[in-house]
C-alpha atoms as a PDB file:
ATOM      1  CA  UNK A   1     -75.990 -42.312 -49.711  1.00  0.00           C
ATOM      2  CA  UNK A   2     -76.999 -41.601 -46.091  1.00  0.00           C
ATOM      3  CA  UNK A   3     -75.319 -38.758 -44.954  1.00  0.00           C
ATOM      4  CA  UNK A   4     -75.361 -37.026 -41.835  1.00  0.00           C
ATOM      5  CA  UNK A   5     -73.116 -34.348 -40.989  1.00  0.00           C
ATOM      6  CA  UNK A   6     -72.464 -33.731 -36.884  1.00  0.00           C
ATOM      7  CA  UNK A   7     -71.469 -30.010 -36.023  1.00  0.00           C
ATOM      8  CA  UNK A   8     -72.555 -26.975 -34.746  1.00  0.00           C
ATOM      9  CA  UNK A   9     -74.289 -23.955 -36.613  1.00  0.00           C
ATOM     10  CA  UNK A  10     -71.005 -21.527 -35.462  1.00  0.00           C
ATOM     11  CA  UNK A  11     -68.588 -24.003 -37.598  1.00  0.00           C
ATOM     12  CA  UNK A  12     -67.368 -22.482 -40.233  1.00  0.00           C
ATOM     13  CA  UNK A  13     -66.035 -26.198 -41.827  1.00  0.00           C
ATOM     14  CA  UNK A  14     -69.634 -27.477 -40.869  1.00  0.00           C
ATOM     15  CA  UNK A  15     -71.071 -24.611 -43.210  1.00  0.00           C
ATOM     16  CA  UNK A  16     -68.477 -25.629 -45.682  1.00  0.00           C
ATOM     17  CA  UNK A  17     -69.928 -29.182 -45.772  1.00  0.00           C
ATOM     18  CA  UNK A  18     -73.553 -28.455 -45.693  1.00  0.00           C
ATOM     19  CA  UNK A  19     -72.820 -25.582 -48.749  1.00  0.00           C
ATOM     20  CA  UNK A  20     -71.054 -28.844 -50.279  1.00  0.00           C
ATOM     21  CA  UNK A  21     -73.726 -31.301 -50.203  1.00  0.00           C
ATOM     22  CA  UNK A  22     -76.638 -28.692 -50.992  1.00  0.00           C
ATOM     23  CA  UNK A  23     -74.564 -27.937 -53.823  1.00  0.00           C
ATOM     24  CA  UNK A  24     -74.411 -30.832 -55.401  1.00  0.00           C
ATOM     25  CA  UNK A  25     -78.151 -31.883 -54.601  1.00  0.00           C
ATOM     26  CA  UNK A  26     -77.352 -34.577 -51.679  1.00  0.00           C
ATOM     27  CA  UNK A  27     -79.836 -34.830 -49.344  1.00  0.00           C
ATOM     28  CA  UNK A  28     -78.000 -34.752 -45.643  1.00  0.00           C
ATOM     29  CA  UNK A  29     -79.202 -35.226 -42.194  1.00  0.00           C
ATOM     30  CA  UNK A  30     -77.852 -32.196 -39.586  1.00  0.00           C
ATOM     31  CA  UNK A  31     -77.294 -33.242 -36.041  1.00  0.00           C
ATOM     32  CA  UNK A  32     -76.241 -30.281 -33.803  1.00  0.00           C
ATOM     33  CA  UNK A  33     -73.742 -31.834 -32.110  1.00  0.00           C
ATOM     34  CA  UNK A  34     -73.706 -29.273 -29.269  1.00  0.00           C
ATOM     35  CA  UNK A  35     -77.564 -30.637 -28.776  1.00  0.00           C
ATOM     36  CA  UNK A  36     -77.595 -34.119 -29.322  1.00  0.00           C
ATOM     37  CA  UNK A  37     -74.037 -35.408 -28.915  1.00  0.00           C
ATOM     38  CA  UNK A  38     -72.888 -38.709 -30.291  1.00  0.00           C
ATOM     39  CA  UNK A  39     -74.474 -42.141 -29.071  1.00  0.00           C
ATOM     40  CA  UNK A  40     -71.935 -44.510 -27.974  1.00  0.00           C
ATOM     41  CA  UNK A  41     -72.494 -46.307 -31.181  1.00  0.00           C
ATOM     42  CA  UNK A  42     -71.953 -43.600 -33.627  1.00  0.00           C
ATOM     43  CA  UNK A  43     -68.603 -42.892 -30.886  1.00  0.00           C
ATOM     44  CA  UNK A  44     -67.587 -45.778 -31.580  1.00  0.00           C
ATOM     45  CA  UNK A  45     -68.500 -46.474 -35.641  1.00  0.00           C
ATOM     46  CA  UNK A  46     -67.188 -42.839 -36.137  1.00  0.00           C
ATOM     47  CA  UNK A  47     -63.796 -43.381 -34.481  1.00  0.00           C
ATOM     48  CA  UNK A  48     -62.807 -46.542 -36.064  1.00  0.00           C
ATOM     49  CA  UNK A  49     -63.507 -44.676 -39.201  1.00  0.00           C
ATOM     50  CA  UNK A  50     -61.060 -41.883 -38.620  1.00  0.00           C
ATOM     51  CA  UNK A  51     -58.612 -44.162 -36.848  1.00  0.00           C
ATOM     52  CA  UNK A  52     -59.161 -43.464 -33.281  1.00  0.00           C
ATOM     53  CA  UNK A  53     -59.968 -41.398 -30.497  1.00  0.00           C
ATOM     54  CA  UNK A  54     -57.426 -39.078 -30.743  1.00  0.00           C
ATOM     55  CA  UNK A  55     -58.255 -37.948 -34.300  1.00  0.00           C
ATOM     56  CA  UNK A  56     -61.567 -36.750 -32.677  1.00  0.00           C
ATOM     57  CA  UNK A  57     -60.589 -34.444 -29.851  1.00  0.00           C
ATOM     58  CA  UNK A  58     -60.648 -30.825 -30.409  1.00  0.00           C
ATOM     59  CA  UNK A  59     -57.776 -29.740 -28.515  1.00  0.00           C
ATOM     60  CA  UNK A  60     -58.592 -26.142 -28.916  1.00  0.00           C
ATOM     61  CA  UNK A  61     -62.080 -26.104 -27.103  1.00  0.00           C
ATOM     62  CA  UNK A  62     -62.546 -24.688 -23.904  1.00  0.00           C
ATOM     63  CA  UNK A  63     -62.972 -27.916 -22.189  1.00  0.00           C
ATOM     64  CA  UNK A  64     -59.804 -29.624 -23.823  1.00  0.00           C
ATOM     65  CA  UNK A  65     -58.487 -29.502 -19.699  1.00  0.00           C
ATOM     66  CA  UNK A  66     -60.774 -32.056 -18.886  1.00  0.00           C
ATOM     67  CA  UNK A  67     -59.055 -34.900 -21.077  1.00  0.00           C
ATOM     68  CA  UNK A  68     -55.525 -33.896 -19.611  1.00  0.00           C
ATOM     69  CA  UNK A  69     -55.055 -36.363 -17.064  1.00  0.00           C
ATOM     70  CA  UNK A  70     -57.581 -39.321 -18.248  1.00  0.00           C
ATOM     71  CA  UNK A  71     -57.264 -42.959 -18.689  1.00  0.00           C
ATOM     72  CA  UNK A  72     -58.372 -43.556 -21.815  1.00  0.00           C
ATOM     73  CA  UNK A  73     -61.322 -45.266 -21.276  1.00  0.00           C
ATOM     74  CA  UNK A  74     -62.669 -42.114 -19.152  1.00  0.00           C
ATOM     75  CA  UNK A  75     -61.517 -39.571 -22.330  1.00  0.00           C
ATOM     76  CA  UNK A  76     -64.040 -41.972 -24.214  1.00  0.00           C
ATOM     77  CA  UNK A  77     -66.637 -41.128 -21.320  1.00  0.00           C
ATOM     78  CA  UNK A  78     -65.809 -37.486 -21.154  1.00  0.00           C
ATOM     79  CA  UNK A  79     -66.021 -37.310 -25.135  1.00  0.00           C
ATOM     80  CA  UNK A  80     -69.911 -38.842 -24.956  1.00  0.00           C
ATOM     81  CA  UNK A  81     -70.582 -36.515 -22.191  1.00  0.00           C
ATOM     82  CA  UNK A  82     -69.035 -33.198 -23.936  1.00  0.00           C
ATOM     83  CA  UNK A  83     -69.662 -33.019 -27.678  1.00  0.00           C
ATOM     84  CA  UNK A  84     -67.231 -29.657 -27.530  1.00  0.00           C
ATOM     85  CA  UNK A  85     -64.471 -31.832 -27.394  1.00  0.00           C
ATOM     86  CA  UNK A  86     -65.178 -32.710 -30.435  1.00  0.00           C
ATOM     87  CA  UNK A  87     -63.730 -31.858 -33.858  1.00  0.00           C
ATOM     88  CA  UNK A  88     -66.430 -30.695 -36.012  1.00  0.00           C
ATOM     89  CA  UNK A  89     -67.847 -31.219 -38.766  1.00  0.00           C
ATOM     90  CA  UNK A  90     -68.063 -35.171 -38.318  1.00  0.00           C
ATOM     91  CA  UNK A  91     -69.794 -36.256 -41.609  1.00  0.00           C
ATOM     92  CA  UNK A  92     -71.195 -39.747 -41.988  1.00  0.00           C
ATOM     93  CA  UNK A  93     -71.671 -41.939 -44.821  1.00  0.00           C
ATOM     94  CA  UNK A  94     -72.740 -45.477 -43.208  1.00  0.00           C
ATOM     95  CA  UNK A  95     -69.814 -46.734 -41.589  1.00  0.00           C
ATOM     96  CA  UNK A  96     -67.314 -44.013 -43.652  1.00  0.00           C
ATOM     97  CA  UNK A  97     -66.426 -40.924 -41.729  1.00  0.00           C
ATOM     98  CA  UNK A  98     -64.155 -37.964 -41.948  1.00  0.00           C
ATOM     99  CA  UNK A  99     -63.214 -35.022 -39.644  1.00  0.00           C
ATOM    100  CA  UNK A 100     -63.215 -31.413 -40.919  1.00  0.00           C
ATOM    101  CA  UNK A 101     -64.135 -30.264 -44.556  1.00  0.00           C
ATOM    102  CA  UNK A 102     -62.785 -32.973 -46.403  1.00  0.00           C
ATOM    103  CA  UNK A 103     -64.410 -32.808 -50.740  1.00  0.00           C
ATOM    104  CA  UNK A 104     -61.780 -34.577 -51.802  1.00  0.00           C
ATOM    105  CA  UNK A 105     -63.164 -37.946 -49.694  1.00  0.00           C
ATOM    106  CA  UNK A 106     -66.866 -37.580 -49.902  1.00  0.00           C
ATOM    107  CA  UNK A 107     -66.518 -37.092 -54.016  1.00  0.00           C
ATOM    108  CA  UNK A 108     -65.687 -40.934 -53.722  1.00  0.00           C
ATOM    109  CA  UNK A 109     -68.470 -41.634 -51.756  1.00  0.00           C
ATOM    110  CA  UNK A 110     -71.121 -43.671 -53.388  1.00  0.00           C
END
């Protein structure tokens, strides 16, 4: 397994995840998402994982307004640009992803 786990150290789900990894003695790789972002590549491998854009957007962060009136190739440009739009934790297995604490997935996970 290859896991890394995309969030931000005020998450409460992303401390969920990380407690549920360390738990079970599987190494992970934190990104602070806030710092680094997403690539356009892991954008892209992430949302096809979690079936689209739209499952990624965080409609309760502060800069939510800025997707309002987009094209959807520009919310895909404004998502790169402003990892607060997204939903958090975004946990990684190769090309498997989920959204949110989600155990009952990554138990699968080989």
């Amino acid at each position: 397994m290859n896991i890394q786990i995309f969030g931000s150290k005020k998450c409460f789900d992303t401390k969920k995840a990380e407690r549920y990894f360390k738990e079970r003695q599987i190494k992970y790789q934190f990104i602070n998402i806030l710092d680094k972002g997403l690539s356009k590549d892991e954008y892209r491998s992430v949302s096809q994982a979690v079936g689209g854009m739209d499952n990624l957007i965080n409609d309760k962060s502060k800069d939510f307004y800025l997707l309002s009136h987009s094209s959807k190739d520009h919310k895909e440009l404004l998502l790169i640009e402003n990892p607060s739009l997204f939903k958090t934790p975004i946990v990684r297995n190769g090309r498997q992803a989920t959204i949110s604490y989600q155990p009952e997935i990554w138990k699968n996970w080989d």
